[in-house]
Protein backbone atom coordinates (compact mmCIF):
# COMPACT_ATOMS: atom_id res chain seq x y z
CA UNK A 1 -57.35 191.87 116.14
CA UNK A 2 -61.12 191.89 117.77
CA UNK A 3 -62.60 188.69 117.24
CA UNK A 4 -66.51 189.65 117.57
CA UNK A 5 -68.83 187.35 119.77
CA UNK A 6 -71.41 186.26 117.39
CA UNK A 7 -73.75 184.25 119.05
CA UNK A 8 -75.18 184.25 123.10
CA UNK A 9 -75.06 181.12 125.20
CA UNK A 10 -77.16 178.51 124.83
CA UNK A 11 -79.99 179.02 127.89
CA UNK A 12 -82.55 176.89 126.88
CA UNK A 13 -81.44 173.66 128.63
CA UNK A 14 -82.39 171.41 125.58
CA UNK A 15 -80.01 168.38 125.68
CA UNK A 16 -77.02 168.31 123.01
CA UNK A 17 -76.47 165.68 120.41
CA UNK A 18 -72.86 164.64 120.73
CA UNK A 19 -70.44 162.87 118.35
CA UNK A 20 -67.97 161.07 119.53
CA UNK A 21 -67.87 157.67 117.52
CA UNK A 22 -68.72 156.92 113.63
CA UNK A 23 -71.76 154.68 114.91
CA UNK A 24 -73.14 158.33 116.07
CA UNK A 25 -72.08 159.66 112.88
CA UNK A 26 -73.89 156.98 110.90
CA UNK A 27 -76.89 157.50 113.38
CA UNK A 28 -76.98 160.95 112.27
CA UNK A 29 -76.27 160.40 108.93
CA UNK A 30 -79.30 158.12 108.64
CA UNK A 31 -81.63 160.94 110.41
CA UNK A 32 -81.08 163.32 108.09
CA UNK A 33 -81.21 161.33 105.47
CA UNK A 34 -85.16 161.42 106.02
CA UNK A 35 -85.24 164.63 106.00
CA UNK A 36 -83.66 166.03 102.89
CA UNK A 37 -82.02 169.76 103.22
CA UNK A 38 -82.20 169.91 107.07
CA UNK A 39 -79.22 170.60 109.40
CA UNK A 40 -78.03 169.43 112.65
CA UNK A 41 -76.40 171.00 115.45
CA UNK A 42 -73.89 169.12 117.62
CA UNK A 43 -71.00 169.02 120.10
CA UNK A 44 -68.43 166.61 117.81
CA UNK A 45 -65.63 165.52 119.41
CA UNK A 46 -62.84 167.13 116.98
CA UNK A 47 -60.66 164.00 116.73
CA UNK A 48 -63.40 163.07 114.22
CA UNK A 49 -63.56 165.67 111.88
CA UNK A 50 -61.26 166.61 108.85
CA UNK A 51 -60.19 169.60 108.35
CA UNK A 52 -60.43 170.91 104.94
CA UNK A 53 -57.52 174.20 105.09
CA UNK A 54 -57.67 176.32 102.44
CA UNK A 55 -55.52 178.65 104.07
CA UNK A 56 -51.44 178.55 103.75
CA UNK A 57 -50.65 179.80 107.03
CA UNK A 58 -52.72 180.16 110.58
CA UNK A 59 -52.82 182.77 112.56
CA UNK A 60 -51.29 182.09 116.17
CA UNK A 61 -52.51 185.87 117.00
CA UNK A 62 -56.30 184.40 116.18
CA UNK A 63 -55.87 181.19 118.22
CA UNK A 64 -54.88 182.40 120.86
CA UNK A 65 -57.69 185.21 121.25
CA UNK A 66 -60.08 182.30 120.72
CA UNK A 67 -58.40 180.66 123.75
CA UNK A 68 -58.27 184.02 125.89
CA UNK A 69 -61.95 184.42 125.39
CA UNK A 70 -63.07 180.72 125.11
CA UNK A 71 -61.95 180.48 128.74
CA UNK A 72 -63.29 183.85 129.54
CA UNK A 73 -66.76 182.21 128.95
CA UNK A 74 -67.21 183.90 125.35
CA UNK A 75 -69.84 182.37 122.71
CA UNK A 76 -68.77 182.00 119.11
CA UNK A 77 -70.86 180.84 115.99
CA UNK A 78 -70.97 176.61 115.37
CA UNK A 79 -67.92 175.49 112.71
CA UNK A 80 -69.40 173.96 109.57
CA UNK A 81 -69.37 170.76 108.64
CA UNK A 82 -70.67 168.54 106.22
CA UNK A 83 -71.15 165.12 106.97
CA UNK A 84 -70.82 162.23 104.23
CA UNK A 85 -73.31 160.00 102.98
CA UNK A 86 -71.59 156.49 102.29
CA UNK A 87 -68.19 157.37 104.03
CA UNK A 88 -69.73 158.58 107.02
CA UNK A 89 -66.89 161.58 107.11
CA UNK A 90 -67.05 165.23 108.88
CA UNK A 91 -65.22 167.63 107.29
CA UNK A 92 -65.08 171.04 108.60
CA UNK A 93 -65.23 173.60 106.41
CA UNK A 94 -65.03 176.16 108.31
CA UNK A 95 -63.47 177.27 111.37
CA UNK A 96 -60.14 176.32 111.68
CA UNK A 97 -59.33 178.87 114.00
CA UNK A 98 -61.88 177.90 116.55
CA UNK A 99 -60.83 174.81 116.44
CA UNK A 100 -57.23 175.30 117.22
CA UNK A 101 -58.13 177.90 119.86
CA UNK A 102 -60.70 175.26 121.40
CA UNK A 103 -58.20 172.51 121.92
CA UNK A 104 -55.43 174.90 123.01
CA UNK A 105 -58.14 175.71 126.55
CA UNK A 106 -58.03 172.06 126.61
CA UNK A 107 -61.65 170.80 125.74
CA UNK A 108 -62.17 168.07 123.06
CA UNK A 109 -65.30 168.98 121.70
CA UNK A 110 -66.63 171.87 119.80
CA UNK A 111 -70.16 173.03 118.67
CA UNK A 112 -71.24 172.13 114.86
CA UNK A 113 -73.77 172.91 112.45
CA UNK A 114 -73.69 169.93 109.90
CA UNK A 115 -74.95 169.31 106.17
CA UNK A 116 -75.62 166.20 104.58
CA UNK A 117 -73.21 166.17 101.86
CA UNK A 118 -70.37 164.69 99.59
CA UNK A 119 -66.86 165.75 99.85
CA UNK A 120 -66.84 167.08 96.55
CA UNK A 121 -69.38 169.89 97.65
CA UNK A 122 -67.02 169.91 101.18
CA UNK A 123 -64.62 171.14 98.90
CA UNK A 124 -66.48 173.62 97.10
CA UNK A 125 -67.64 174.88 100.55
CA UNK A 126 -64.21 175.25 102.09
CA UNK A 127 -63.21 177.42 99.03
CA UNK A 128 -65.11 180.66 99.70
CA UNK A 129 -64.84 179.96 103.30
CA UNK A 130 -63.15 182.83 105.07
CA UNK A 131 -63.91 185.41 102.70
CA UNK A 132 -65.02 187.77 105.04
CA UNK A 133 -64.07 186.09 108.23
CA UNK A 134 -62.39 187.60 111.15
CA UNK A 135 -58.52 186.04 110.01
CA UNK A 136 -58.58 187.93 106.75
CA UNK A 137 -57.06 185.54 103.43
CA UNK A 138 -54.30 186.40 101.71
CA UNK A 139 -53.54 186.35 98.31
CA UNK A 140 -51.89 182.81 98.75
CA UNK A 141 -54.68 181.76 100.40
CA UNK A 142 -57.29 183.01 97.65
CA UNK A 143 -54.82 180.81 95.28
CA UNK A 144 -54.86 178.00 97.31
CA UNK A 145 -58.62 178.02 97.44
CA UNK A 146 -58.40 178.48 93.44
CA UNK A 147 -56.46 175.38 93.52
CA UNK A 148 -58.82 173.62 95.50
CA UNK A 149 -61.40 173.71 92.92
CA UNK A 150 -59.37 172.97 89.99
CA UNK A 151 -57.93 169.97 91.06
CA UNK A 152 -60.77 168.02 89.84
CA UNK A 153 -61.16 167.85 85.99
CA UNK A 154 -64.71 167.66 85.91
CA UNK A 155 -64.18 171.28 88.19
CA UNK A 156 -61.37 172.15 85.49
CA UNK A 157 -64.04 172.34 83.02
CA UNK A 158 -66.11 175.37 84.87
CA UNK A 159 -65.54 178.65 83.69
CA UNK A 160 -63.44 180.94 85.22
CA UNK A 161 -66.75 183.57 86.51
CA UNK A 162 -68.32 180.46 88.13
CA UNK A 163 -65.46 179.07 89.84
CA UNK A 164 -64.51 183.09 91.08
CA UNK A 165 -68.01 182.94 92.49
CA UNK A 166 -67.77 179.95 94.28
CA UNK A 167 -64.09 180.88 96.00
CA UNK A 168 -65.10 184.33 96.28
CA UNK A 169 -62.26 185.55 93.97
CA UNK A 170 -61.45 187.30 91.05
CA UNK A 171 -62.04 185.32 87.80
CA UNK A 172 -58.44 186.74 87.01
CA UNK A 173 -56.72 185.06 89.63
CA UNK A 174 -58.57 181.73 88.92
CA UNK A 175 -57.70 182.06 85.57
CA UNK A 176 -53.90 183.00 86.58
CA UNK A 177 -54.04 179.64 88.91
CA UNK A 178 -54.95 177.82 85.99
CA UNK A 179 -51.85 178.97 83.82
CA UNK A 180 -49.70 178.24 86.72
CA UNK A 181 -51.22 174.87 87.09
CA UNK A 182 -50.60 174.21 83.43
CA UNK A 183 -46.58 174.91 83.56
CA UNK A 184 -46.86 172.68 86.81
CA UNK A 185 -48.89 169.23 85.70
CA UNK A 186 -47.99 169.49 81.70
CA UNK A 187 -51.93 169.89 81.86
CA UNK A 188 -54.59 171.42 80.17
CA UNK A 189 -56.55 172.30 83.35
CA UNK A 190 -59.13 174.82 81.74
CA UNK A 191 -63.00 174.36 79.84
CA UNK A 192 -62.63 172.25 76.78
CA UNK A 193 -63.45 174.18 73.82
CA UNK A 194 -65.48 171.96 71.03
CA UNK A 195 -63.27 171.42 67.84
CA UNK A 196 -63.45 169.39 64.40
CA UNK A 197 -60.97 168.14 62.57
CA UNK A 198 -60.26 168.77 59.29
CA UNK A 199 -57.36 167.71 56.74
CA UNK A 200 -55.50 166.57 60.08
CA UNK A 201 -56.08 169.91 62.18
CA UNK A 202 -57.82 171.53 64.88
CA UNK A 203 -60.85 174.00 63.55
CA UNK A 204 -63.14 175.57 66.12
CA UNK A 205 -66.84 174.69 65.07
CA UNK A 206 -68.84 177.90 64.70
CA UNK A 207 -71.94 175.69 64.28
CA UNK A 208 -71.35 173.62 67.30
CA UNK A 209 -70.74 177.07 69.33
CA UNK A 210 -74.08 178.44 68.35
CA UNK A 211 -75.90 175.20 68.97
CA UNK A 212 -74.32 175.13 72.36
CA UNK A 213 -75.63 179.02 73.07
CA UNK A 214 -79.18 177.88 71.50
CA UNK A 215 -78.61 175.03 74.42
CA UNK A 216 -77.62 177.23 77.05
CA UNK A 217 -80.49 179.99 76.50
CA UNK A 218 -82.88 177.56 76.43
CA UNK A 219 -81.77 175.93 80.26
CA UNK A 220 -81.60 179.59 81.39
CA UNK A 221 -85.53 179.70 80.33
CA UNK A 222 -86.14 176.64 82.07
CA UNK A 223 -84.67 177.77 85.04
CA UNK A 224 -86.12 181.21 85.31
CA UNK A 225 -89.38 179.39 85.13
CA UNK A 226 -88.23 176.86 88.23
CA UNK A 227 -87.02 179.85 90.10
CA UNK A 228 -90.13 181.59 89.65
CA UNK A 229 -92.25 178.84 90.42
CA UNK A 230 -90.17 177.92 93.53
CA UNK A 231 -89.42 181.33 94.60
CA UNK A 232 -92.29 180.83 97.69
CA UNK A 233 -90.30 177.08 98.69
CA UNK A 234 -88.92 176.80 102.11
CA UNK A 235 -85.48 175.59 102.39
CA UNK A 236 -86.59 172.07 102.58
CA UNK A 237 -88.87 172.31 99.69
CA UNK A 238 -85.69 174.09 97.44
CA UNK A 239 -83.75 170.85 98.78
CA UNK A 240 -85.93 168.27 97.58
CA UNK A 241 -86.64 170.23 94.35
CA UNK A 242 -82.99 170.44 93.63
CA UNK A 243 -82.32 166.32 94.58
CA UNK A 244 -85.57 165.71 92.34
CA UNK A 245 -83.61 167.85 89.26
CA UNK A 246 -80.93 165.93 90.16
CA UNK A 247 -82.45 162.23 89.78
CA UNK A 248 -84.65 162.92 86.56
CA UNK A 249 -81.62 164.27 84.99
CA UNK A 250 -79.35 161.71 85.70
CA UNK A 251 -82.16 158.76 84.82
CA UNK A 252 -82.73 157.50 88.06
């Protein structure tokens, strides 16, 4: 295994923000707070942060080239984190590995690049983590990503293409987690499908399935034109358009 150095040092001499407390987490929190769809870099003291694991097993090989080179003065890309609004949490979502190989040279801290978030979208985020990272995922971990996303029912509902996208997985396999999850809760953990009832019994509603396609073109219209209207946004902009979307539908 070659574990590729990513990044170069840091040579500019520009002080660090470090966490080591949840006062500096709330600090930070509150920063970016006023300014929507930014990120921070930090050195976070890793006692602080949650893990989210989507993998079943580690790789000891991994760590322990992270350590060799670590120590041999080698650079390697920020983990990710996102840090909570509310709960003033960070959970890493990335870089598990590093991690482990950082503590095993012995130093507490580890470079960050953080997200204002919610540990709902944590989750999503630690799902198609990995896909092409250096510790390639097995199948179980692929399913345990699957699982991931499905263990919220309001997740349960998505279909099978857009939760595949967002684990970076087959829709097959998510829809094979789904079956297994089934046998294993006694629950139905797939999109609900619109039905009436007539004479006592379950009828799909044709009508209700072509209203619901008449509903669905017509978002797709209204976001083509947002796209295209946006398409010239920085990423700030495309953050405070989305939170915006976000408010008016919801009624705030």
């Amino acid at each position: 295994m070659t574990i590729t150095n990513n990044i170069a040092a840091d040579s500019s001499g520009s002080k660090k923000l470090i966490l080591n407390t949840r006062e500096d987490v709330e600090k930070l929190v509150g920063e970016m707070l006023k300014n929507p769809g930014k990120t921070a870099n930090a050195s976070v003291l890793m006692t602080q942060m949650e893990m989210f694991q989507t993998r079943v097993a580690t790789s000891a090989e991994a760590i322990n080239e992270y350590c060799e080179r670590l120590v041999a003065g080698d650079k390697f890309p920020p983990v990710d984190i996102v840090a909570t609004h509310g709960t003033f949490e960070l959970l890493c979502t990335n870089g598990y590995h590093r991690c482990m190989g950082t503590k095993k040279t012995g130093n507490t801290h580890i470079d960050a690049k953080i997200v204002l978030g919610s540990r709902e979208e944590a989750e999503i985020m630690a799902a198609g983590a990995n896909a092409a990272g250096v510790v390639p995922r097995t199948n179980e971990d692929k399913r345990s990503a699957a699982r991931l996303l499905l263990s919220r029912p309001e997740r349960a509902g998505w279909s099978n293409n857009r939760l595949a996208l967002l684990a970076k997985v087959s829709p097959q396999l998510i829809e094979d987690v789904r079956v297994t999850m089934e046998k294993e809760l006694g629950l139905t953990v797939r999109p609900d499908k619109r039905v009436a009832i007539r004479n006592g019994k379950p009828l799909e509603m044709k009508v209700a399935a072509k209203r619901v396609k008449a509903e669905v073109d017509a978002v797709d219209a209204i976001v083509k034109r947002v796209v295209k209207a946006a398409k010239d946004f920085d990423d700030s902009a495309r953050k405070l358009l989305r939170d915006k979307l976000i408010d008016a539908l919801c009624g705030e």
